[in-house]
C-alpha atoms as a PDB file:
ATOM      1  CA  UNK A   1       0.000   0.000   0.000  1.00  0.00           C
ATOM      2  CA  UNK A   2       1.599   3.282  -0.723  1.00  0.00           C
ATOM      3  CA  UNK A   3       1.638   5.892   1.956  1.00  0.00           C
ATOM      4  CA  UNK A   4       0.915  10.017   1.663  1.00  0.00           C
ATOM      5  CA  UNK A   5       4.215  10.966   0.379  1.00  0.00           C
ATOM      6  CA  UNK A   6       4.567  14.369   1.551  1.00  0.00           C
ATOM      7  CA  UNK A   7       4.323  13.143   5.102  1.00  0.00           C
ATOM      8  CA  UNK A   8       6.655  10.010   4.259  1.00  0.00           C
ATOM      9  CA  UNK A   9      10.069   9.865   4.177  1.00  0.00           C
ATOM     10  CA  UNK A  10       9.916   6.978   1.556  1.00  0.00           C
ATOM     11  CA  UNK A  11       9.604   3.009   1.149  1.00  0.00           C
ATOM     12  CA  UNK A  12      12.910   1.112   1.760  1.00  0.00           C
ATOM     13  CA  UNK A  13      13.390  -2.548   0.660  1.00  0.00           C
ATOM     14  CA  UNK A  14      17.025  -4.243   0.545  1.00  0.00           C
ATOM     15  CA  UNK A  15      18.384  -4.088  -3.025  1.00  0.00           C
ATOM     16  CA  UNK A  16      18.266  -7.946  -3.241  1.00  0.00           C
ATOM     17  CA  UNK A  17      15.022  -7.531  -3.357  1.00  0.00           C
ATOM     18  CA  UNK A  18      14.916  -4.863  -6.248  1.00  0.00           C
ATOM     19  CA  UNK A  19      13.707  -6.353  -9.415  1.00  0.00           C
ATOM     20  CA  UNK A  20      15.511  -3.632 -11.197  1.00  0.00           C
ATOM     21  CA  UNK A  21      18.513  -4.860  -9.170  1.00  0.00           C
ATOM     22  CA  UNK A  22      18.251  -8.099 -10.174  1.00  0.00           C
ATOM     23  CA  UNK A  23      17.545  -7.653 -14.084  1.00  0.00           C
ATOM     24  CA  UNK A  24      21.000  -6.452 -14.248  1.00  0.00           C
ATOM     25  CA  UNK A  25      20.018  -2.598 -14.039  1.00  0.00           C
ATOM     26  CA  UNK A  26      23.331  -2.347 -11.827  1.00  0.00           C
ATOM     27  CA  UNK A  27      25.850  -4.064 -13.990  1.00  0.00           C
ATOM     28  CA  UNK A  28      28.998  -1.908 -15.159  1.00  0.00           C
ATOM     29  CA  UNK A  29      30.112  -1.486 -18.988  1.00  0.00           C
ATOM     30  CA  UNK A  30      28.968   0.146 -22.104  1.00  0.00           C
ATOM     31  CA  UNK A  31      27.526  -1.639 -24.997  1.00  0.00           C
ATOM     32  CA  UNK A  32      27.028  -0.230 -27.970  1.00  0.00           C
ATOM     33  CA  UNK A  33      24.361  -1.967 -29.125  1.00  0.00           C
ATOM     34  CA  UNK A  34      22.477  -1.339 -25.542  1.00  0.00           C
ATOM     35  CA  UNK A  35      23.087   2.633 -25.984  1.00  0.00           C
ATOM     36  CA  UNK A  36      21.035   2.065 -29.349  1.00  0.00           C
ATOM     37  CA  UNK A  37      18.270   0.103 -27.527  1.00  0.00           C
ATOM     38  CA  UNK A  38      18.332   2.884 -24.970  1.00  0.00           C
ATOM     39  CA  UNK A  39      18.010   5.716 -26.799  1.00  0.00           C
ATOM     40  CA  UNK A  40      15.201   4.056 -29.255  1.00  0.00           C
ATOM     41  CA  UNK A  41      12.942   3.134 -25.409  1.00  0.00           C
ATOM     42  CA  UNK A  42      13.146   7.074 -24.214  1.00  0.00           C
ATOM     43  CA  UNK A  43      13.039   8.653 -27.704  1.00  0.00           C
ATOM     44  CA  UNK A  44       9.820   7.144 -29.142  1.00  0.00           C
ATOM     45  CA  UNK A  45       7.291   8.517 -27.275  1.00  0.00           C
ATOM     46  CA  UNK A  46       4.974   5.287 -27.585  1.00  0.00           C
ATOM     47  CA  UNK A  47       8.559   2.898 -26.632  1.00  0.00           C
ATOM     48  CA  UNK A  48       8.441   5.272 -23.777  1.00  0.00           C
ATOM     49  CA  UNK A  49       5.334   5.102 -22.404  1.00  0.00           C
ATOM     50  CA  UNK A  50       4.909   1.580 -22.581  1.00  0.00           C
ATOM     51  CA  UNK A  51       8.284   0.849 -20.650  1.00  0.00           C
ATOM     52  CA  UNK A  52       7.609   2.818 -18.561  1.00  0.00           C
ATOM     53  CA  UNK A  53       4.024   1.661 -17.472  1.00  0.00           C
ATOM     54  CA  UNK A  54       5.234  -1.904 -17.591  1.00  0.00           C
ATOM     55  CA  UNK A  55       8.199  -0.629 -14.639  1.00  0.00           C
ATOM     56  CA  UNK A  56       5.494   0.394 -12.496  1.00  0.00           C
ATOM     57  CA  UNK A  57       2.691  -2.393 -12.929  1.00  0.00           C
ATOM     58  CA  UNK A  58       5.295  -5.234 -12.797  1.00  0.00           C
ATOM     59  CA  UNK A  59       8.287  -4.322 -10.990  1.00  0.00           C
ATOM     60  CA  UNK A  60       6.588  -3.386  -7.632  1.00  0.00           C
ATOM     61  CA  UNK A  61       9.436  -3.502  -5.113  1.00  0.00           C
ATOM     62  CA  UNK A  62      11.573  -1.647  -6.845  1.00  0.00           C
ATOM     63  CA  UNK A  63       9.156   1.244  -7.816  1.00  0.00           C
ATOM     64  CA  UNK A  64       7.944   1.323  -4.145  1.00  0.00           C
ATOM     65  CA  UNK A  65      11.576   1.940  -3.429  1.00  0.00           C
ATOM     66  CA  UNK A  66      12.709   4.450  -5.791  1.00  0.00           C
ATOM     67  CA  UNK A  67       9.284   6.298  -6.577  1.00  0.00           C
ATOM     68  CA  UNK A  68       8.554   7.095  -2.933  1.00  0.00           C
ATOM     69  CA  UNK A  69      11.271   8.930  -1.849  1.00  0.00           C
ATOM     70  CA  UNK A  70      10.485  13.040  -3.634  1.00  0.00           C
ATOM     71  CA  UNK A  71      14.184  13.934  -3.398  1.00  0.00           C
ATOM     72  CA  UNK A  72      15.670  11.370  -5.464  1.00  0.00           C
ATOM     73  CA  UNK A  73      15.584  11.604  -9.030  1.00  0.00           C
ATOM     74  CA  UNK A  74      12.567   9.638 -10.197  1.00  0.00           C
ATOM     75  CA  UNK A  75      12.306  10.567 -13.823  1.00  0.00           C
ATOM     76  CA  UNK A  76      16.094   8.936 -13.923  1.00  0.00           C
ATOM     77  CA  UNK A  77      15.394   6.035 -12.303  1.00  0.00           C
ATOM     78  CA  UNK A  78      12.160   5.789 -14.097  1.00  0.00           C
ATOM     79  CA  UNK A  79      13.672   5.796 -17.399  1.00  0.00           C
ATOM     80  CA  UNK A  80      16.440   3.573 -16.265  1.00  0.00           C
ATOM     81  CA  UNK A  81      14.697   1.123 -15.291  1.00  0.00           C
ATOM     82  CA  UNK A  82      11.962   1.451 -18.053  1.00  0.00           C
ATOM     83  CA  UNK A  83      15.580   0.727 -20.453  1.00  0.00           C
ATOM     84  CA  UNK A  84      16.460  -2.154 -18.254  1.00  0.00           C
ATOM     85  CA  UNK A  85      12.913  -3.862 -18.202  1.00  0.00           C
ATOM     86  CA  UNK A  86      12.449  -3.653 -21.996  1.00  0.00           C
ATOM     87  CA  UNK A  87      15.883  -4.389 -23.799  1.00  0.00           C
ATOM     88  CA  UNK A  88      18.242  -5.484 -20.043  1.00  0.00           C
ATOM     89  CA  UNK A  89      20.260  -2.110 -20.801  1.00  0.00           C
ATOM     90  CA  UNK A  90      22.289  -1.384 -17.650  1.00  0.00           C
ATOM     91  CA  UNK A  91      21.851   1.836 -15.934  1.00  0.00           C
ATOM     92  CA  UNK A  92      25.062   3.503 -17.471  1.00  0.00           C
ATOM     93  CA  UNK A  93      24.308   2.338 -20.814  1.00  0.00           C
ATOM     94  CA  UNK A  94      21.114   4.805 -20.407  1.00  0.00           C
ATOM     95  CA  UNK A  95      22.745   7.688 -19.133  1.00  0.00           C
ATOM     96  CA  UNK A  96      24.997   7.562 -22.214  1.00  0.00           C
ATOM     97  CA  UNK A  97      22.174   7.344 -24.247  1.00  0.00           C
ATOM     98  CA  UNK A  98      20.108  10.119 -22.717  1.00  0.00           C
ATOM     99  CA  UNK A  99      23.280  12.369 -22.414  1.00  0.00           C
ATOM    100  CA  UNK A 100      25.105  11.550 -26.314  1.00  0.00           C
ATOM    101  CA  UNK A 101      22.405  10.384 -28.462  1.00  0.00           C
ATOM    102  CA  UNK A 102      18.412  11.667 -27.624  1.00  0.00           C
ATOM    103  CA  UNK A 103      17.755  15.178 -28.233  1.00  0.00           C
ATOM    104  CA  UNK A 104      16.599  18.292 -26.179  1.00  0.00           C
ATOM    105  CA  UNK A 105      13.069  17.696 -27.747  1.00  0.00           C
ATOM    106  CA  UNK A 106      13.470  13.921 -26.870  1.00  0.00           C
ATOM    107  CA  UNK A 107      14.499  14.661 -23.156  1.00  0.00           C
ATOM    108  CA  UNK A 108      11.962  16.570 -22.952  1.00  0.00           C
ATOM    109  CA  UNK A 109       9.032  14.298 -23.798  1.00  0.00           C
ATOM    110  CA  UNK A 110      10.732  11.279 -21.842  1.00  0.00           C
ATOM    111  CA  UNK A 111      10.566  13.331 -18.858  1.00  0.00           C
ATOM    112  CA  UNK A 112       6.815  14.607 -19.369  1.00  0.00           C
ATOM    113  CA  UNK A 113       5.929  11.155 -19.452  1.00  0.00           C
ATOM    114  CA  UNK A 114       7.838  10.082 -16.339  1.00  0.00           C
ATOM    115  CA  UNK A 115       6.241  12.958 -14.540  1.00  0.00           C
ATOM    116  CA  UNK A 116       3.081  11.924 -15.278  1.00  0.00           C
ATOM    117  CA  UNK A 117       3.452   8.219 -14.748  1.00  0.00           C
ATOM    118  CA  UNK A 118       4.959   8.624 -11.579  1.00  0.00           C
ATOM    119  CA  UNK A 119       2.058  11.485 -10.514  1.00  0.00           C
ATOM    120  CA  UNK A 120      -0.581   8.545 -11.759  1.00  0.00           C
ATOM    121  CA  UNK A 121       1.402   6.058  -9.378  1.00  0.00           C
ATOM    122  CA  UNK A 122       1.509   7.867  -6.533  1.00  0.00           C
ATOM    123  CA  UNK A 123      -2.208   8.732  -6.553  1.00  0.00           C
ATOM    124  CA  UNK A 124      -2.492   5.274  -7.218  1.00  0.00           C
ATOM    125  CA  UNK A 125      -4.253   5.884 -10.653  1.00  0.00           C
ATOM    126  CA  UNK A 126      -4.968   3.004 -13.187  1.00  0.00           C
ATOM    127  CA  UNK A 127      -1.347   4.025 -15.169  1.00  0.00           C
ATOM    128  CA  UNK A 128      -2.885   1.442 -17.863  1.00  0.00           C
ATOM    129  CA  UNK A 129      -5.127   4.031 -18.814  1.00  0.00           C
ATOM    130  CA  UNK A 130      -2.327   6.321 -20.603  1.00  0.00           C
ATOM    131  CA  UNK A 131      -1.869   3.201 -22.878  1.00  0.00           C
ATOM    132  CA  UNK A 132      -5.421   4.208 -24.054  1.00  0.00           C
ATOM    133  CA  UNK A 133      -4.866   8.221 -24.477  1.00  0.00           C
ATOM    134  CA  UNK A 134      -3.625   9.934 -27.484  1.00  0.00           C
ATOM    135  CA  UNK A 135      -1.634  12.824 -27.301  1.00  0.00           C
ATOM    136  CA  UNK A 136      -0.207  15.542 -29.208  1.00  0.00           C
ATOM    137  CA  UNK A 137       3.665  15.361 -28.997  1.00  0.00           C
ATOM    138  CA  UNK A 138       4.990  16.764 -32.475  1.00  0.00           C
END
C-alpha cells in the first residue's frame, strides 16, 4: 500500500530484493548496441510510455523503493529502469544514451511522461489508462 508521500520519508526494501537490481540494471560497462536500444525506449514517445508503465505495474518492489522517496531523481530512475525492463540495458548504458544520443526535444518528452506516470502512481491511478490516451507530442 503506498503511503501520503509528503508526510513520508519513503519506502525502503534491501536491493536484493529490487527487481531492477536483479535484471542487471546495476551491472557496469557500455555496450554499444544497448546505448542504441536505450536511446530508441526514451526517444519514441509510444517505446516510452509503454516501458515505462510496464516498470510500475510489474516491478513493484523496486518502484515502491525508488518512486517514494520526492528527493531522489525519479524521472532517472524511471527511465532507467523502463531501459532495463524492456531491452536489459544497464543503468550507465542509459545515461549515455540520454546524455550523447536523444535530443533536447526527446528529453523533454521522456521526462513529461515520467512525470506523469509517476504522478498517476503515486495517486495510485490506473497508469494502464495512458496506454489508451492519445496525445499531441509533435
Amino acid at each position: 500500500m503506498k503511503t501520503n508521500l509528503p508526510n513520508h520519508k519513503g519506502a525502503w526494501h534491501p536491493f536484493q530484493s529490487w527487481e531492477c537490481f536483479k535484471a542487471g540494471m546495476y551491472l557496469i560497462g557500455k555496450r554499444p548496441e544497448a546505448i542504441d536500444s536505450a536511446a530508441s525506449i526514451l526517444g519514441v514517445y509510444e517505446r516510452c510510455l509503454e516501458a515505462m508503465v510496464a516498470v510500475v505495474n510489474d516491478w513493484r518492489i523496486s518502484s515502491e523503493h525508488h518512486l517514494t522517496k520526492e528527493w531522489t531523481n525519479r524521472n532517472a530512475w524511471l527511465g532507467q529502469a523502463a531501459c532495463c525492463y524492456m531491452a536489459g540495458v544497464n543503468e550507465e548504458e542509459t545515461r549515455e544514451a540520454w546524455c550523447q544520443v536523444l535530443s533536447e526535444q526527446q528529453r523533454i518528452v521522456a521526462n513529461a511522461i515520467a512525470d506523469m506516470v509517476i504522478e498517476l502512481w503515486v495517486c495510485e491511478e490506473n497508469v494502464n489508462d495512458l496506454l489508451q490516451l492519445e496525445f499531441d507530442y509533435a
